[in-house]
PDB file of N, CA and C in Angstrom:
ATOM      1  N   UNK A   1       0.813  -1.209   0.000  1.00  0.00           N
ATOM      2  CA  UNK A   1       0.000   0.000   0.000  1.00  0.00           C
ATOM      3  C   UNK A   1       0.851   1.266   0.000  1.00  0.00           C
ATOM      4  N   UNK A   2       1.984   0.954   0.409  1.00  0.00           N
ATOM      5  CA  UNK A   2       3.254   2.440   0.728  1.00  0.00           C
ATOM      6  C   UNK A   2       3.345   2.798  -0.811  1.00  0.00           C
ATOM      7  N   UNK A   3       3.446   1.761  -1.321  1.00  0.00           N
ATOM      8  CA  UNK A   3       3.966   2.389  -3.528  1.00  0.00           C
ATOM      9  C   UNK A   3       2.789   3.031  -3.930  1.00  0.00           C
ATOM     10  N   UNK A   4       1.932   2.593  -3.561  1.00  0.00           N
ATOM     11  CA  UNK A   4       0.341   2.726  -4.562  1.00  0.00           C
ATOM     12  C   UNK A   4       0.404   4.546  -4.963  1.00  0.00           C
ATOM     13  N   UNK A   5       0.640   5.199  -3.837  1.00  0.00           N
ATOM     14  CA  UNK A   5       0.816   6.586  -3.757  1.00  0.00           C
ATOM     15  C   UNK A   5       1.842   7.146  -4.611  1.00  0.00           C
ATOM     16  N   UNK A   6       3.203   6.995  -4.459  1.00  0.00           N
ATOM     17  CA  UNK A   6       4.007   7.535  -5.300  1.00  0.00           C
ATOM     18  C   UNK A   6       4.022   6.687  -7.018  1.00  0.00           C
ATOM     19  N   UNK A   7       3.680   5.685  -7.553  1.00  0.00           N
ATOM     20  CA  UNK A   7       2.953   4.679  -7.936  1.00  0.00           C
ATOM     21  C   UNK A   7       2.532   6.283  -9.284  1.00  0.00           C
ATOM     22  N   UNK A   8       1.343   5.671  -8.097  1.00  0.00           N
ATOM     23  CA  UNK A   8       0.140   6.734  -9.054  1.00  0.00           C
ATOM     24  C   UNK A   8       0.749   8.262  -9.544  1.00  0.00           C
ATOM     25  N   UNK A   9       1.542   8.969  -8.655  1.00  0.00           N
ATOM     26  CA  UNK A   9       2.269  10.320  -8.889  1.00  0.00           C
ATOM     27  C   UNK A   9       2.746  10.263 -10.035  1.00  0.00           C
ATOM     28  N   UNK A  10       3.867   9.287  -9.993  1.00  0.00           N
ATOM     29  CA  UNK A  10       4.488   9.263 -11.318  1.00  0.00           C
ATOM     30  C   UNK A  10       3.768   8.754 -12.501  1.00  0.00           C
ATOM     31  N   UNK A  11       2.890   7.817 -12.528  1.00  0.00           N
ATOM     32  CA  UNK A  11       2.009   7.436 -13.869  1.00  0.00           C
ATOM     33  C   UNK A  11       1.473   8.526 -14.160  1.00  0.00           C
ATOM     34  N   UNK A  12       0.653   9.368 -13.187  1.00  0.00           N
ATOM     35  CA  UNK A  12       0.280  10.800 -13.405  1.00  0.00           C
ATOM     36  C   UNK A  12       1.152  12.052 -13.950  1.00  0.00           C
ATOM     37  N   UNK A  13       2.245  11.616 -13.622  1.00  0.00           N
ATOM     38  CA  UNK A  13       3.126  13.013 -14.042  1.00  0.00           C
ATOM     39  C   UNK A  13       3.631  12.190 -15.666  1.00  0.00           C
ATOM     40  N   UNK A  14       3.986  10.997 -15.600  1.00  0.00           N
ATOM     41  CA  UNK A  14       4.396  10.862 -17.342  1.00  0.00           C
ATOM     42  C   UNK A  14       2.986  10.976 -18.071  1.00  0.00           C
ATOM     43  N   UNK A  15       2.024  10.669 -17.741  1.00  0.00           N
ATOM     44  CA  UNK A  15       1.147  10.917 -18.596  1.00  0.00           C
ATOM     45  C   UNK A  15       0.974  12.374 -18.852  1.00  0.00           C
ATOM     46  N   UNK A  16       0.804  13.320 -18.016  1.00  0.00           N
ATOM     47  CA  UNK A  16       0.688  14.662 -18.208  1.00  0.00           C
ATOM     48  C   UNK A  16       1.982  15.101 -19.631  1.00  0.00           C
ATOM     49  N   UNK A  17       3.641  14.371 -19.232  1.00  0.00           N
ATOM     50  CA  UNK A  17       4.144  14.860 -20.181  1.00  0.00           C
ATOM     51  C   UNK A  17       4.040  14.118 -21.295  1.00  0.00           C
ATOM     52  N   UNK A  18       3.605  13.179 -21.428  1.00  0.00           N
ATOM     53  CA  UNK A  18       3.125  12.673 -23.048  1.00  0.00           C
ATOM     54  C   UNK A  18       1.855  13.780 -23.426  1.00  0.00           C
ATOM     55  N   UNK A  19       1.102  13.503 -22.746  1.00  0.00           N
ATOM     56  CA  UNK A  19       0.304  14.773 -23.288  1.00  0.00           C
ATOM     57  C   UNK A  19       0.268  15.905 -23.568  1.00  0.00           C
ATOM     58  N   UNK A  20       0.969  16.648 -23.310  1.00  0.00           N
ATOM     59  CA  UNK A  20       1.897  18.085 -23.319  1.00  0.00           C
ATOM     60  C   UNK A  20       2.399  18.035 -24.944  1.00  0.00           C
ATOM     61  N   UNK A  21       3.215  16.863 -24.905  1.00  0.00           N
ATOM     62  CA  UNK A  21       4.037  16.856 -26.194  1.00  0.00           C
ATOM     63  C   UNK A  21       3.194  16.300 -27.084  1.00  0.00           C
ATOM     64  N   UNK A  22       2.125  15.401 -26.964  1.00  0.00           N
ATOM     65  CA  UNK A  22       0.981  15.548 -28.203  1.00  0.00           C
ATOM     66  C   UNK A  22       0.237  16.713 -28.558  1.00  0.00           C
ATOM     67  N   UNK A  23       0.085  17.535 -27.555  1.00  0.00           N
ATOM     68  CA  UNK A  23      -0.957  18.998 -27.842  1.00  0.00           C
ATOM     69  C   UNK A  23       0.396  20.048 -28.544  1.00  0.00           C
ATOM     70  N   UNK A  24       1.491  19.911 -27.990  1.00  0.00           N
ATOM     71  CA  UNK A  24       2.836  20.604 -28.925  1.00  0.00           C
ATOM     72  C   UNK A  24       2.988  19.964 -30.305  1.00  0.00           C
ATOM     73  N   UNK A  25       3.020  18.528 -30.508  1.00  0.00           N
ATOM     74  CA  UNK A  25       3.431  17.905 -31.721  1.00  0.00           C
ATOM     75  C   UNK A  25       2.341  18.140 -32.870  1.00  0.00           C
ATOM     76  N   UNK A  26       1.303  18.406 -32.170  1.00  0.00           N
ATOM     77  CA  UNK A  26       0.067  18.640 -33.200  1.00  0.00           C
ATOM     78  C   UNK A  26      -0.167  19.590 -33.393  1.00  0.00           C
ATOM     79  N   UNK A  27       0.072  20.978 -32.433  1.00  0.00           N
ATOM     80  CA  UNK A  27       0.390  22.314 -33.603  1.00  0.00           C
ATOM     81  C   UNK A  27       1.339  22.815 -34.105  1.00  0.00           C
ATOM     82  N   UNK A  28       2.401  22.273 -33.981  1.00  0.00           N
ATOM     83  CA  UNK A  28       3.481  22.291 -34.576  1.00  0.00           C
ATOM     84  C   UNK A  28       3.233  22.152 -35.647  1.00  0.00           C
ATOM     85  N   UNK A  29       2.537  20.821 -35.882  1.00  0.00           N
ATOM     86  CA  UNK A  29       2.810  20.152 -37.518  1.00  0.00           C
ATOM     87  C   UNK A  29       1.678  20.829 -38.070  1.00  0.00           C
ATOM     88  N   UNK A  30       0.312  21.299 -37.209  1.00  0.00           N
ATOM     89  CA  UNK A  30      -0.967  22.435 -38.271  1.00  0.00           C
ATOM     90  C   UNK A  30      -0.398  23.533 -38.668  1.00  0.00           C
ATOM     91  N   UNK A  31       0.677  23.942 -37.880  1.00  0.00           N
ATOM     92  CA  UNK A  31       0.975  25.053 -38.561  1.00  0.00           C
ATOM     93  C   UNK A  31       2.071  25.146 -39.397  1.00  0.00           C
ATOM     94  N   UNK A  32       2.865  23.795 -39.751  1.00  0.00           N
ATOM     95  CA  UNK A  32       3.929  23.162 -40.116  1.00  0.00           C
ATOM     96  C   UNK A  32       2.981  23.463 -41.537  1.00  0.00           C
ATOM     97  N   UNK A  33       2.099  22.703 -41.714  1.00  0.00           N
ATOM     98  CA  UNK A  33       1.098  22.490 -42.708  1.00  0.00           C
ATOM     99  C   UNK A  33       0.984  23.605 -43.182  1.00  0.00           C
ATOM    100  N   UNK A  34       0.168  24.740 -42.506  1.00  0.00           N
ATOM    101  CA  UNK A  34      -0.553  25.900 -42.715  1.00  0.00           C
ATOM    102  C   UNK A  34       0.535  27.006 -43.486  1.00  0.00           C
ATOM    103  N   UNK A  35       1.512  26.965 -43.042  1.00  0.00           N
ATOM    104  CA  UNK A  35       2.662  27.947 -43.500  1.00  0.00           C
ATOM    105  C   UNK A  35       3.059  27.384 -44.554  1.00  0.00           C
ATOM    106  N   UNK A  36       3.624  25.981 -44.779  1.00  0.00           N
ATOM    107  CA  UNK A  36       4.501  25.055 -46.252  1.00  0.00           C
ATOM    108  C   UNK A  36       3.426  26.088 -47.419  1.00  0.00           C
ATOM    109  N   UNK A  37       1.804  25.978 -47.099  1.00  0.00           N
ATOM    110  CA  UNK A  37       0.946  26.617 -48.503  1.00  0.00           C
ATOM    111  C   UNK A  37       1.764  27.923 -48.398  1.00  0.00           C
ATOM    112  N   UNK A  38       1.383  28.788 -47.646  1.00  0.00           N
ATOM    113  CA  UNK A  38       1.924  30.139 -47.556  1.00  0.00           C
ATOM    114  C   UNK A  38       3.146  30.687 -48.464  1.00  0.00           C
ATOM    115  N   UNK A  39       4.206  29.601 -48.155  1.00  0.00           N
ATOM    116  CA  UNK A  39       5.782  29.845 -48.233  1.00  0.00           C
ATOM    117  C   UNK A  39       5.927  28.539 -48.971  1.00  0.00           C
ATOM    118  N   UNK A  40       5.778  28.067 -50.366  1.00  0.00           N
ATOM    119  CA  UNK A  40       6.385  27.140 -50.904  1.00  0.00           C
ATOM    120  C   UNK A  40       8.023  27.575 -50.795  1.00  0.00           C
ATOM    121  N   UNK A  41       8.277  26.124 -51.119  1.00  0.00           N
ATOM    122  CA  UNK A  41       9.924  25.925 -51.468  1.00  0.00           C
ATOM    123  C   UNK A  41       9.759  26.156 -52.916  1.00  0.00           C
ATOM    124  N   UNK A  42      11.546  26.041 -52.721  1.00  0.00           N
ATOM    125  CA  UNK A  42      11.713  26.293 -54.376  1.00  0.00           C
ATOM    126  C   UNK A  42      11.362  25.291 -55.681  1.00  0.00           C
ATOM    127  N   UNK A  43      11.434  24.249 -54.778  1.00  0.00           N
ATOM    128  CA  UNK A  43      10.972  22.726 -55.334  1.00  0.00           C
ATOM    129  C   UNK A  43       9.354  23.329 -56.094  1.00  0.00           C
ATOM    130  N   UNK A  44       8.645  23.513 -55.266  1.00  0.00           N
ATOM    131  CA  UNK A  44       7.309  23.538 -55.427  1.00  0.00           C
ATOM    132  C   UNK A  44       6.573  24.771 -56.267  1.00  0.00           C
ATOM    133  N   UNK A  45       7.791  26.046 -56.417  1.00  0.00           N
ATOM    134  CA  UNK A  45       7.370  27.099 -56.629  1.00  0.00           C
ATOM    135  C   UNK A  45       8.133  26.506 -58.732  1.00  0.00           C
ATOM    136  N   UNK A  46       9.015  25.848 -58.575  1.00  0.00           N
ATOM    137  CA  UNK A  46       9.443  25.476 -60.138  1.00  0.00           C
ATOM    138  C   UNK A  46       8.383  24.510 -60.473  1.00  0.00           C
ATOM    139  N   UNK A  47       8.043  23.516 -59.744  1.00  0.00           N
ATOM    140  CA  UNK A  47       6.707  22.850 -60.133  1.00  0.00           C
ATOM    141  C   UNK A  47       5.840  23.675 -60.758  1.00  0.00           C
ATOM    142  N   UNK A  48       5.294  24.667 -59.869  1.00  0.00           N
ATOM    143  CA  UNK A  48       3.946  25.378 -60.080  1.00  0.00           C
ATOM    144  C   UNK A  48       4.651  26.353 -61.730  1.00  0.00           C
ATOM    145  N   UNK A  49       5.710  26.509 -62.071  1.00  0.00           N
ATOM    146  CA  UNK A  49       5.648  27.611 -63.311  1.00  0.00           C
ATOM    147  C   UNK A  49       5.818  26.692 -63.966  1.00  0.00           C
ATOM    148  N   UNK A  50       6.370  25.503 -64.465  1.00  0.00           N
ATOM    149  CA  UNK A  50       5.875  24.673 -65.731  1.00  0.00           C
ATOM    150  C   UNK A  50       4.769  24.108 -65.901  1.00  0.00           C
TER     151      UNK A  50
END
């Protein structure tokens, strides 16, 4: 019964930081997304004139 407590703390605290870094990793990459339209590369900008 002495672990159950610190136990639970820590399952609680890594879960908090996995979750942290999914709510970071996922606007990262919307706006990863959102900007690439904005700001093509050069790749994409020679695509688009032929």
């Amino acid at each position: 019964m002495f672990a159950a407590v610190p136990w639970h703390w820590w399952l609680g605290a890594g879960l908090l930081l996995a979750g942290i870094g999914a709510v970071v990793s996922l606007v990262a990459g919307y706006l990863r997304a959102v900007e690439a339209k904005k700001h093509p590369t050069r790749a994409q900008r020679r695509a688009q004139q032929q």
